[in-house]
N, C-alpha and C. Protein backbone atom coordinates (compact mmCIF):
# COMPACT_ATOMS: atom_id res chain seq x y z
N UNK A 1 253.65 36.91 94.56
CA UNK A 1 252.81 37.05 95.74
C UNK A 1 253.00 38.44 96.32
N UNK A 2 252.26 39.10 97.03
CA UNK A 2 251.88 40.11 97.24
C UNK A 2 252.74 40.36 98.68
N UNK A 3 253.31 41.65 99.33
CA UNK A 3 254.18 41.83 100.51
C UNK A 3 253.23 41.04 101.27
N UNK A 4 251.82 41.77 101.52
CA UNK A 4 251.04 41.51 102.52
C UNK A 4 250.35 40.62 103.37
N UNK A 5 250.53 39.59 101.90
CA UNK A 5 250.19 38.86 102.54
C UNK A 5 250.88 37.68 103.10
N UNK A 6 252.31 37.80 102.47
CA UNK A 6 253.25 37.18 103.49
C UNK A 6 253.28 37.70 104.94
N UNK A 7 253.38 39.42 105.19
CA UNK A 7 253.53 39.56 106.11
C UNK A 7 252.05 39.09 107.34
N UNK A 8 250.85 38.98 106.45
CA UNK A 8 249.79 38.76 107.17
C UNK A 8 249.78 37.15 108.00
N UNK A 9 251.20 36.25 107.41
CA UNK A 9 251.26 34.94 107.95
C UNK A 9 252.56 35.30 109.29
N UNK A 10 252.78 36.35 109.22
CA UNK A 10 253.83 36.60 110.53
C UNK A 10 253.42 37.63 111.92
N UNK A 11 254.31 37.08 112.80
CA UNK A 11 254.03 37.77 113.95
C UNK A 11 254.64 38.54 114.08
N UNK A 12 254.55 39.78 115.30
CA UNK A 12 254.86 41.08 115.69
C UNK A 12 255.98 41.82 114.28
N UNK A 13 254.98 42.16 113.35
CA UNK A 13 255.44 42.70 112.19
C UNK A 13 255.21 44.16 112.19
N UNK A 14 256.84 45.01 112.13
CA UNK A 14 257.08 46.37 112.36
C UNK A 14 257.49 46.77 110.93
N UNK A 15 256.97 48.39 110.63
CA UNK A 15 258.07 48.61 109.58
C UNK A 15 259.70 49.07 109.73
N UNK A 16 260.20 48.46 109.08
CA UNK A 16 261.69 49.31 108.95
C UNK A 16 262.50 50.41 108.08
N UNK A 17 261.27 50.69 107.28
CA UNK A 17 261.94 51.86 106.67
C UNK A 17 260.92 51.43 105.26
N UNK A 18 261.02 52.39 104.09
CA UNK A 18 260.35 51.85 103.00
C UNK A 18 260.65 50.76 102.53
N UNK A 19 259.25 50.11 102.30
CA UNK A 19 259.37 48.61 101.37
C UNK A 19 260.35 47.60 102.75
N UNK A 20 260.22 48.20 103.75
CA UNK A 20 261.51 46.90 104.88
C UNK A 20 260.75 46.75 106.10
N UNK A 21 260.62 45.43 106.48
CA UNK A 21 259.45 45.45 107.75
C UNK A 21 260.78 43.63 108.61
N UNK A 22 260.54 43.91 109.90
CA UNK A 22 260.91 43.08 110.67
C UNK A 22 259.73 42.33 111.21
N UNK A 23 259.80 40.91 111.48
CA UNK A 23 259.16 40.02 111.93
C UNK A 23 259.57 38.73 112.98
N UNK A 24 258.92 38.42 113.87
CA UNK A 24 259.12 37.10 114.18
C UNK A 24 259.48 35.89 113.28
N UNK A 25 260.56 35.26 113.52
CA UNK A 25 260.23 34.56 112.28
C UNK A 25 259.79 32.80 112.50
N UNK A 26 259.03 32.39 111.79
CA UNK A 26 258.01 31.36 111.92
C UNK A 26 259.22 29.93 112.07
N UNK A 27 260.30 30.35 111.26
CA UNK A 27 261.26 28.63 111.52
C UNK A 27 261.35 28.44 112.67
N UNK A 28 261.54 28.87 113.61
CA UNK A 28 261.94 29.20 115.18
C UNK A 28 261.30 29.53 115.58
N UNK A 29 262.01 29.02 117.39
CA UNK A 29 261.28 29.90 118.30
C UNK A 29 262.00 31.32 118.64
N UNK A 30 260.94 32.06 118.02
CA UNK A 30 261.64 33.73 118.19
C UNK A 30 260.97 34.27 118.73
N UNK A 31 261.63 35.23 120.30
CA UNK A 31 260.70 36.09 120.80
C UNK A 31 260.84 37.40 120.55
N UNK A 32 261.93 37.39 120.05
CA UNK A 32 261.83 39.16 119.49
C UNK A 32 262.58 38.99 117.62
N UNK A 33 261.36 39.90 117.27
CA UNK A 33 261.78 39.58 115.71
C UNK A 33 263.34 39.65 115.39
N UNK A 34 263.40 38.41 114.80
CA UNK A 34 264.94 38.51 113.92
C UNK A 34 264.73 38.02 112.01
N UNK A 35 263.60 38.21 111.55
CA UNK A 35 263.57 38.37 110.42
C UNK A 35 263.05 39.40 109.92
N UNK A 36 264.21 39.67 108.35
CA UNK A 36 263.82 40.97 107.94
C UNK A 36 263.38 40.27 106.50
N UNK A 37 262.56 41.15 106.33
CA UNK A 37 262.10 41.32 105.24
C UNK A 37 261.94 42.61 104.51
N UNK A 38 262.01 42.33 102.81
CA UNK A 38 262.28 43.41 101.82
C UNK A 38 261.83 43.00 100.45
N UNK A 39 260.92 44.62 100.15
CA UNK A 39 260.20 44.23 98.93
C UNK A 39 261.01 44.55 98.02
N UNK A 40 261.68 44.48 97.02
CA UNK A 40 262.72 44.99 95.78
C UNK A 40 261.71 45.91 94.83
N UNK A 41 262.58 46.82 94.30
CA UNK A 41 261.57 47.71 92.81
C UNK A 41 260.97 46.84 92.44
N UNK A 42 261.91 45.40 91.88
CA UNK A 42 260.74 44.85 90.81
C UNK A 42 259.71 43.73 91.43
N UNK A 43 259.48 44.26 92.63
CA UNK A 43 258.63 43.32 93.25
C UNK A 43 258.57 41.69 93.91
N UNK A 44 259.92 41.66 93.90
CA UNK A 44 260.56 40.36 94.65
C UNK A 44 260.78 41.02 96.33
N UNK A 45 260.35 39.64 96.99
CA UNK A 45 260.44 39.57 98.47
C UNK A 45 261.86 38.74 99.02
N UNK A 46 262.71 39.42 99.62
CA UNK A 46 263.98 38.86 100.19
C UNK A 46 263.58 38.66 101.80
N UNK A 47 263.97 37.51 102.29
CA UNK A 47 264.06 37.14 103.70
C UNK A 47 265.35 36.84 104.25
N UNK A 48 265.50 37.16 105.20
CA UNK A 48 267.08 36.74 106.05
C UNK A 48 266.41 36.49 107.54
N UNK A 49 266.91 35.54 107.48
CA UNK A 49 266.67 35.70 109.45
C UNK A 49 268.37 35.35 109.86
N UNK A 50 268.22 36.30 110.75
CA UNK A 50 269.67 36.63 111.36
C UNK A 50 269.95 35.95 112.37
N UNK A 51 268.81 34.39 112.71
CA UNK A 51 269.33 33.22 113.54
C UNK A 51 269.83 32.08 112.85
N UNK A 52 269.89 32.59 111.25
CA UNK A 52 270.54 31.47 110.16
C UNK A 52 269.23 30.30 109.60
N UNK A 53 268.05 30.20 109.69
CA UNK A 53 267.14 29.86 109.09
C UNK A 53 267.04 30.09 107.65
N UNK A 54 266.52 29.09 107.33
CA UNK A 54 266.85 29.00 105.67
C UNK A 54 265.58 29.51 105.21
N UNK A 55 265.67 30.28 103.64
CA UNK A 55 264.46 30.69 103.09
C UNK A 55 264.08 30.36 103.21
N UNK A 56 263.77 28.58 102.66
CA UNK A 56 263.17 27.71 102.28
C UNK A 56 261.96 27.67 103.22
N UNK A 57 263.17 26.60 104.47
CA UNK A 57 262.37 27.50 105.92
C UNK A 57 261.40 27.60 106.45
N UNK A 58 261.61 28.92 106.32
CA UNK A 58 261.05 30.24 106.38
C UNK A 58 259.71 29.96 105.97
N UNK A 59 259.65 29.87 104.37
CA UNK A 59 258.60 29.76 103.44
C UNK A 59 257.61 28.44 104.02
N UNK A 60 258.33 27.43 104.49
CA UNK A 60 257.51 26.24 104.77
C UNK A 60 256.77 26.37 105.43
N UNK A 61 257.12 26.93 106.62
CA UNK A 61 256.66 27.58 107.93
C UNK A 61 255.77 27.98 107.71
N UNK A 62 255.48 29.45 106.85
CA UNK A 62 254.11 30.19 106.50
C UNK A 62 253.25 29.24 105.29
N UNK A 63 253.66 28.11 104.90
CA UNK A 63 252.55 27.75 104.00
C UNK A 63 252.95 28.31 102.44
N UNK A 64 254.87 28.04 102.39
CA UNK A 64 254.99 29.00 100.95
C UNK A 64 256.05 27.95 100.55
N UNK A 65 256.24 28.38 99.32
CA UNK A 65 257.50 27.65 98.59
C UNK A 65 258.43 29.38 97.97
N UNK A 66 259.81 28.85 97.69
CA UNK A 66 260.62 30.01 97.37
C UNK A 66 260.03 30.83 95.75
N UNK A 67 259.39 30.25 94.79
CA UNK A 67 258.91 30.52 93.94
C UNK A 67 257.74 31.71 94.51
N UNK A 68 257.40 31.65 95.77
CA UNK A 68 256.14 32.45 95.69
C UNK A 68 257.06 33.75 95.73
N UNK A 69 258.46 34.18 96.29
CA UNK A 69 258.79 35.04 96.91
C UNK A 69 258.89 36.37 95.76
N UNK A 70 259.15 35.26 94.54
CA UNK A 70 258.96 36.27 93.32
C UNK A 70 258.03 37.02 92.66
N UNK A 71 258.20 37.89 91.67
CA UNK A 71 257.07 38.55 91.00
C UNK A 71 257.25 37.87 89.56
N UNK A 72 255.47 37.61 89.57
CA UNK A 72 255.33 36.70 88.58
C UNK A 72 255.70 37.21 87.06
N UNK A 73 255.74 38.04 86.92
CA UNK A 73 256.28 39.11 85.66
C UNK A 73 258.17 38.38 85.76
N UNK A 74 258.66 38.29 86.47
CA UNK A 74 260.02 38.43 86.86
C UNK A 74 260.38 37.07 86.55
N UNK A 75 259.70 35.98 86.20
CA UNK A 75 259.96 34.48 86.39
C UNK A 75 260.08 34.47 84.98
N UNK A 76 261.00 33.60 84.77
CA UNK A 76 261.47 33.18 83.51
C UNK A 76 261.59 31.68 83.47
N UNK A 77 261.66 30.97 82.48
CA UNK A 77 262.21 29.86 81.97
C UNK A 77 263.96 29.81 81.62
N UNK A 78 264.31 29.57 81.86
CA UNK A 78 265.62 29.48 81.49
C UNK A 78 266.09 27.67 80.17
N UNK A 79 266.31 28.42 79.07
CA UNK A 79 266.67 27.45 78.02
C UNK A 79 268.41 27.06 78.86
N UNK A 80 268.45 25.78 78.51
CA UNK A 80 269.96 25.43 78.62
C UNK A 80 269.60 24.78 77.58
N UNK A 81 270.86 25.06 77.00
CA UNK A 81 271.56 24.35 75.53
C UNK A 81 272.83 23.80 76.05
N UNK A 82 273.09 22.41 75.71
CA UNK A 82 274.14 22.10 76.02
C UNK A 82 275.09 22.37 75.12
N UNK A 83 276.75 22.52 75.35
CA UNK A 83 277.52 22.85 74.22
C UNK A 83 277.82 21.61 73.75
N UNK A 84 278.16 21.90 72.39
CA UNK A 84 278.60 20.00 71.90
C UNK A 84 280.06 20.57 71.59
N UNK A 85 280.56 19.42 72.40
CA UNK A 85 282.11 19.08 72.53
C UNK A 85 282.39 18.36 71.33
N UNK A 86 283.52 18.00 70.77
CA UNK A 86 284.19 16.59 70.18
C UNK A 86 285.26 16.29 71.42
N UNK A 87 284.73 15.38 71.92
CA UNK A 87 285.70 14.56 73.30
C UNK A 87 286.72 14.18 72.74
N UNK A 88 287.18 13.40 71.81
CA UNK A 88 288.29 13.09 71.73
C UNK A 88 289.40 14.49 70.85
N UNK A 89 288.51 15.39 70.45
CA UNK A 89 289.67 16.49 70.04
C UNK A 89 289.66 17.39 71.06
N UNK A 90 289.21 17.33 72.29
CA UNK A 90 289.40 18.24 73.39
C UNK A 90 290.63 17.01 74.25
N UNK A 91 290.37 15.62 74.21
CA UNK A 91 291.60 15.27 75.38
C UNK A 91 292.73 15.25 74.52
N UNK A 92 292.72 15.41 73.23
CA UNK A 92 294.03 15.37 72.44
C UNK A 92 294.92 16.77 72.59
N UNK A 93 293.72 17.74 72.76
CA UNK A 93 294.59 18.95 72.58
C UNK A 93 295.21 19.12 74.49
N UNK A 94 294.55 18.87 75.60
CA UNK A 94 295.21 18.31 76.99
C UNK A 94 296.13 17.68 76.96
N UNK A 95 296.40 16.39 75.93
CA UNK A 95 297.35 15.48 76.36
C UNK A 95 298.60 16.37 75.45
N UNK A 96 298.58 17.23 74.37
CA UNK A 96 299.49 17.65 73.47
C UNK A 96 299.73 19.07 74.50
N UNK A 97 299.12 19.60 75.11
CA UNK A 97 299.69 20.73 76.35
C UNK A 97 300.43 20.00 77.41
N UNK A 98 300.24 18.60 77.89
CA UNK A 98 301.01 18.21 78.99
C UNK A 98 302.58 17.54 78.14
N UNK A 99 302.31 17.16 77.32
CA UNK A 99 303.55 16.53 76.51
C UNK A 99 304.24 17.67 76.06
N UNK A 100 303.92 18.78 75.51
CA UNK A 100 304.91 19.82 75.68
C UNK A 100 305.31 20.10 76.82
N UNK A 101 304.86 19.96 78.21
CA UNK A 101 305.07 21.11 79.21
C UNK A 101 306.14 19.82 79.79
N UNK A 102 306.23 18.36 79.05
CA UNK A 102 306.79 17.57 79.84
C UNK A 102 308.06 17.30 79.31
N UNK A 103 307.56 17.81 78.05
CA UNK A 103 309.10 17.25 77.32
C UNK A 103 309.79 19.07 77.42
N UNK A 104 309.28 20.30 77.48
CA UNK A 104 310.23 21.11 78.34
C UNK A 104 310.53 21.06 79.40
N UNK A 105 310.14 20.43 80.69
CA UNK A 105 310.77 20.04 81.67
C UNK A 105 311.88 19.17 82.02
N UNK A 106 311.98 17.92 80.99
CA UNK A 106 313.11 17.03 81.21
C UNK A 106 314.29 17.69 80.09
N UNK A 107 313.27 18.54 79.16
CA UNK A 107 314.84 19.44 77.80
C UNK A 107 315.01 20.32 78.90
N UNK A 108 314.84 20.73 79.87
CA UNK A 108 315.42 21.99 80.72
C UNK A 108 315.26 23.12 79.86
C-alpha cells in the first residue's frame, strides 16, 4: 500500500524529515499527534504510537490489516519444513548425558 494513502486516513499529518511524517493517531483519543510514521527504502510502512497502541490497532482504526503495511514485492511465503527427529534416539542420548553426569556426581 502506498504512504499516502495511509496517511490520507489520518489526522493533523506533518512531515518529519524524509520518508517520516507524524500523525494523530486513530486508536485513541489523541490531541496532539503521537504517531510516527516511516516509509523504509524498500517500501514498507512502520508505525509506533508513543501512547503504546498496537499496530494492529492502529491499522483497524484506519480500515487496514498489518499485511497492508508492506510492499507487495517484499511479501513472501515462507516454506516450513519440519525437521524429522527419531524420538526415541534423541531421549536416549538425554537420558545417557544425565546418567553420566549422575553417576560422576555420586563417583565424586
Amino acid at each position: 500500500m502506498k504512504t499516502d494513502v495511509i496517511l490520507g486516513r489520518l489526522q493533523k499529518v506533518n512531515a518529519a524529515g524524509s520518508d517520516k511524517w507524524q500523525a494523530c493517531c486513530p486508536a485513541h483519543e489523541d490531541g496532539s499527534p503521537s504517531l510516527s510514521i516511516k516509509e523504509t527504502a524498500e517500501g514498507n510502512i512502520l508505525i509506533k504510537c508513543w501512547a503504546g497502541c498496537s499496530a494492529q490497532d492502529i491499522c483497524a482504526a484506519i480500515g487496514l490489516e498489518l499485511k497492508d503495511l508492506f510492499n507487495e514485492s517484499q511479501k513472501f511465503k515462507a516454506e516450513y519444513k519440519p525437521r524429522q527427529i527419531d524420538i526415541k534416539k534423541e531421549c536416549d542420548a538425554v537420558a545417557q548425558q544425565y546418567s553420566k553426569k549422575i553417576s560422576e556426581f555420586l563417583n565424586g
